[in-house]
C-alpha atoms as a PDB file:
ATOM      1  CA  UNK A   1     117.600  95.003 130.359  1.00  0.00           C
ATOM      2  CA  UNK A   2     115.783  92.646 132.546  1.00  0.00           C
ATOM      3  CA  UNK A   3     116.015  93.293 136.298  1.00  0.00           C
ATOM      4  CA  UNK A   4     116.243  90.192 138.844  1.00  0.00           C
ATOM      5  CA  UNK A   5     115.434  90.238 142.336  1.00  0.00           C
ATOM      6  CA  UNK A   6     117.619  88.013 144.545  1.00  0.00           C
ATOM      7  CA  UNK A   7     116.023  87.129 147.598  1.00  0.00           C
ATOM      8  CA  UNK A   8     119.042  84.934 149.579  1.00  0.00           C
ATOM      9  CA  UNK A   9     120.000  84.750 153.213  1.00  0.00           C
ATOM     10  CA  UNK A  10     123.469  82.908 152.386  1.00  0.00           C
ATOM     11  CA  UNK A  11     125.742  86.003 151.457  1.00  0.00           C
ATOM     12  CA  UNK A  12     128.302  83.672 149.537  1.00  0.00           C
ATOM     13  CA  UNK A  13     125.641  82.296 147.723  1.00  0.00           C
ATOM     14  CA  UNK A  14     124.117  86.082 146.743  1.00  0.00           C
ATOM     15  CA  UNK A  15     127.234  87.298 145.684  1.00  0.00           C
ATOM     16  CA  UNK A  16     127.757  84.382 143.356  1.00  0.00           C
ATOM     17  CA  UNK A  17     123.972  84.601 141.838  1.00  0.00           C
ATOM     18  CA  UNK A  18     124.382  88.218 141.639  1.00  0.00           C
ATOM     19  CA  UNK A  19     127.907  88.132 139.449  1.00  0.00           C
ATOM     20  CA  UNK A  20     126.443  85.393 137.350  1.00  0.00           C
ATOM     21  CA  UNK A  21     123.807  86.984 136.416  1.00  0.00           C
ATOM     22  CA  UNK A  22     125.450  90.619 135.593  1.00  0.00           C
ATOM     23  CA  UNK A  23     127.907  88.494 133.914  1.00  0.00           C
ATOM     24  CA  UNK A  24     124.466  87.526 132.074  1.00  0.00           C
ATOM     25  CA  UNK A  25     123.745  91.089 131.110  1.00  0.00           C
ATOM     26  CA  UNK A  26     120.674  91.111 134.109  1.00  0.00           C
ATOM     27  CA  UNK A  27     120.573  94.280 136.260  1.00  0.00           C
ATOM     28  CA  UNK A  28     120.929  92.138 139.696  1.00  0.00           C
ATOM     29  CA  UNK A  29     119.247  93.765 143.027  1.00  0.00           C
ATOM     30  CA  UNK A  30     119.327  91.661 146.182  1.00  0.00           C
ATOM     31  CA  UNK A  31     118.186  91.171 149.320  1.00  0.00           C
ATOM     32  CA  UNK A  32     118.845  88.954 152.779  1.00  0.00           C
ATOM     33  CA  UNK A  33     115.701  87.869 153.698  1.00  0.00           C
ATOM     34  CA  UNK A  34     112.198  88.061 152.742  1.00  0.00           C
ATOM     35  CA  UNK A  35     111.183  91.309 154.705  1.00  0.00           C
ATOM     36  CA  UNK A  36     114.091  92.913 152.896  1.00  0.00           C
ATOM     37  CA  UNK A  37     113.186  91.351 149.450  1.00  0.00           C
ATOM     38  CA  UNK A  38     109.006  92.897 149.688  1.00  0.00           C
ATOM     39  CA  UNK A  39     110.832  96.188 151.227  1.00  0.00           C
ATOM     40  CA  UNK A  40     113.292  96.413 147.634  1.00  0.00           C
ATOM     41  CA  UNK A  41     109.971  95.340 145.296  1.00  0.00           C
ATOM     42  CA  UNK A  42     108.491  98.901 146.829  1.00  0.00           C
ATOM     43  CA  UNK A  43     111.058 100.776 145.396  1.00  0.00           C
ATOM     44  CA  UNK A  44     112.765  98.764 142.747  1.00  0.00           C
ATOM     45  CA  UNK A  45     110.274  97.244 140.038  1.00  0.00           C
ATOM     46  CA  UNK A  46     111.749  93.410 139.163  1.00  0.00           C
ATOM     47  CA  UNK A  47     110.933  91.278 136.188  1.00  0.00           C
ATOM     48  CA  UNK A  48     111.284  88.305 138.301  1.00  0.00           C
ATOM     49  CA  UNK A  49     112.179  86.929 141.939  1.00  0.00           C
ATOM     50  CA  UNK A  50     114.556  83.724 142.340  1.00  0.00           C
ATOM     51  CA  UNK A  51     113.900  83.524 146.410  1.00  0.00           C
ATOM     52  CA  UNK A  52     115.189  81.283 148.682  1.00  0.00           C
ATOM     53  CA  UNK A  53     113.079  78.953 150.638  1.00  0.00           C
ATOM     54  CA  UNK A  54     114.678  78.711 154.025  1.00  0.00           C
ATOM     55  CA  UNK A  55     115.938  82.169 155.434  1.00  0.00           C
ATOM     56  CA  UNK A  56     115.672  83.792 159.036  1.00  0.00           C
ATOM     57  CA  UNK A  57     113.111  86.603 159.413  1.00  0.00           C
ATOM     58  CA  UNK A  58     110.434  85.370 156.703  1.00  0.00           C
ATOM     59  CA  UNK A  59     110.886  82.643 155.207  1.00  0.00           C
ATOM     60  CA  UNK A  60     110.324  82.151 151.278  1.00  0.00           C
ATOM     61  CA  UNK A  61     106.662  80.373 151.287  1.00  0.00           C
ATOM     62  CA  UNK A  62     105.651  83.610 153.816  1.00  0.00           C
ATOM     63  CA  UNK A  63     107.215  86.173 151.280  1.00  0.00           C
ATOM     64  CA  UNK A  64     106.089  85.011 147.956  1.00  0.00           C
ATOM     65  CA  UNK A  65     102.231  84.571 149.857  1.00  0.00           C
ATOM     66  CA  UNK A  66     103.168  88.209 150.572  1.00  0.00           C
ATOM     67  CA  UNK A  67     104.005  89.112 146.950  1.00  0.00           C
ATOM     68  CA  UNK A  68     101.137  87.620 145.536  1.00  0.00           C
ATOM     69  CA  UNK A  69      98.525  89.357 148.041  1.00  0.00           C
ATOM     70  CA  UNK A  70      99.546  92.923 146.669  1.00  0.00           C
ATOM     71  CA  UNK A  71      98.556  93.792 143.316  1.00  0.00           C
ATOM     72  CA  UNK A  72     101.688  95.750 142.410  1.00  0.00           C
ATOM     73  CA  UNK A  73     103.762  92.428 142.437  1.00  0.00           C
ATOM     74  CA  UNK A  74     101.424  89.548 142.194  1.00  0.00           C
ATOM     75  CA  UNK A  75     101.954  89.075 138.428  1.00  0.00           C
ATOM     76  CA  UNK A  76     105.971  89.096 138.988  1.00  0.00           C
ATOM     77  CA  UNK A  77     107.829  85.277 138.665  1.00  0.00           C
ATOM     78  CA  UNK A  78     108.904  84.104 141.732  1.00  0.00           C
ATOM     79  CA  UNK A  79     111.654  81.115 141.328  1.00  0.00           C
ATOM     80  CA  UNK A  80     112.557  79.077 144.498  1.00  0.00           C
ATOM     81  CA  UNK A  81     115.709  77.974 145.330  1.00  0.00           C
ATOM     82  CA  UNK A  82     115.264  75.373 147.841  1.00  0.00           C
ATOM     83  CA  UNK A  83     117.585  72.292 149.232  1.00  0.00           C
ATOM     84  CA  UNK A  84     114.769  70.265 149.833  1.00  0.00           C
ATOM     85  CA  UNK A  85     113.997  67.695 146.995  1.00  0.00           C
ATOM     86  CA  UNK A  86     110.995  66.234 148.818  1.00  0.00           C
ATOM     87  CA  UNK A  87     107.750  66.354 147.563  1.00  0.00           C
ATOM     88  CA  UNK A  88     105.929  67.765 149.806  1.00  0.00           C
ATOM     89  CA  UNK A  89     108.462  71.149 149.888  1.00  0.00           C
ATOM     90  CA  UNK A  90     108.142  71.295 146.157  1.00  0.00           C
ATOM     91  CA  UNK A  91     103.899  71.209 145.780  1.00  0.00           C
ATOM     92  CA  UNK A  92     104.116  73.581 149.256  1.00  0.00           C
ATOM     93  CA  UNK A  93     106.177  76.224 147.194  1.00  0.00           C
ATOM     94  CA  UNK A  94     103.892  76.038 144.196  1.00  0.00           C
ATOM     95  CA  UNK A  95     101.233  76.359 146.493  1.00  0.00           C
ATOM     96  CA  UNK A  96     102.101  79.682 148.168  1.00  0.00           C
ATOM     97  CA  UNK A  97     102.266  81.241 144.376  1.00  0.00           C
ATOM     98  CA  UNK A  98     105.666  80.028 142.759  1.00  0.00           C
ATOM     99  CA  UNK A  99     106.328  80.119 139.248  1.00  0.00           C
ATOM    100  CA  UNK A 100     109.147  77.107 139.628  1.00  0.00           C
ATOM    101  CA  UNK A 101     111.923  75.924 141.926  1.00  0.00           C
ATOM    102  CA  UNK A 102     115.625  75.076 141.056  1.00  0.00           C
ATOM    103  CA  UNK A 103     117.379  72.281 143.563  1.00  0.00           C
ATOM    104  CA  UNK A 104     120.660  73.716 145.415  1.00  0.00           C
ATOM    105  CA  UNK A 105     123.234  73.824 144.698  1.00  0.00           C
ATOM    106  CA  UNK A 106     122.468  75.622 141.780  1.00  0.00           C
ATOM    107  CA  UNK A 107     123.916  74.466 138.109  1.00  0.00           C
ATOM    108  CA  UNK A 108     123.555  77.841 135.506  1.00  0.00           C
ATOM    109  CA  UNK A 109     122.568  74.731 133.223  1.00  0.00           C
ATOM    110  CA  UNK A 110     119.162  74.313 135.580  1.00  0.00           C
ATOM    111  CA  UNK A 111     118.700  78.155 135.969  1.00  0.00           C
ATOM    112  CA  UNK A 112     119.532  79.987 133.133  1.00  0.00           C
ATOM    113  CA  UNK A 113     116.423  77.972 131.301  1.00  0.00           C
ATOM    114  CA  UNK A 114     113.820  78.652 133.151  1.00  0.00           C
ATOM    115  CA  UNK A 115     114.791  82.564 134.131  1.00  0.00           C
ATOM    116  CA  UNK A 116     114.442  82.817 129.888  1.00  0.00           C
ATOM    117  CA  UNK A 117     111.158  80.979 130.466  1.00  0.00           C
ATOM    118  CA  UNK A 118     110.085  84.200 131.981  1.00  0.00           C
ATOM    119  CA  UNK A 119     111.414  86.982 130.858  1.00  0.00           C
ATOM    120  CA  UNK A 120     111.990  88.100 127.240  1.00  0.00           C
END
């Protein structure tokens, strides 16, 4: 079973991701913010990260910079979830180290395809 990392400040939105996803047959483990989401990848090893761009705390570009500095996580996919469709927001993400971005709100159509890009 393939274990996702939600990294999501909006609880509504979490909650929803989360549920899909088990629904999905995933093992789901979340966090609020992206201190919380580096603290969970010490303890709980994920297949992949869909992250959130804009949260309080550290912000999404910070965390997956983070991620990719340690060599225990660097390899892991990081997806973005980000309500930004400029440019500029997009090339920034895949600049700090993401893997690919999904525009909110979020269709399963849009994400389900590229989490199976990913993971087997």
């Amino acid at each position: 079973m393939s274990k996702i990392l939600i990294v999501e400040d909006d609880p509504d939105a979490r909650e929803i991701l989360c549920e899909r996803l088990k629904s999905y047959g995933f093992e789901v483990e979340e966090a609020e913010n992206g201190w919380a989401g580096i603290e969970k990848l010490k303890k709980y090893k994920a297949d992949l990260i869909i992250m959130d761009i804009m949260m309080p705390k550290l912000d999404g570009y910070t965390a997956c910079k983070i991620i990719r500095e340690d060599s225990k996580t660097s390899k892991v996919p990081i997806i973005f979830l980000t309500a930004k469709e400029l440019i500029g927001e997009i090339e920034k993400a895949f600049a700090c180290g993401a893997d690919d971005y999904v525009i909110k709100p979020v269709t399963w159509e849009r994400l389900l395809p590229k989490i199976k890009k990913f993971l087997p």
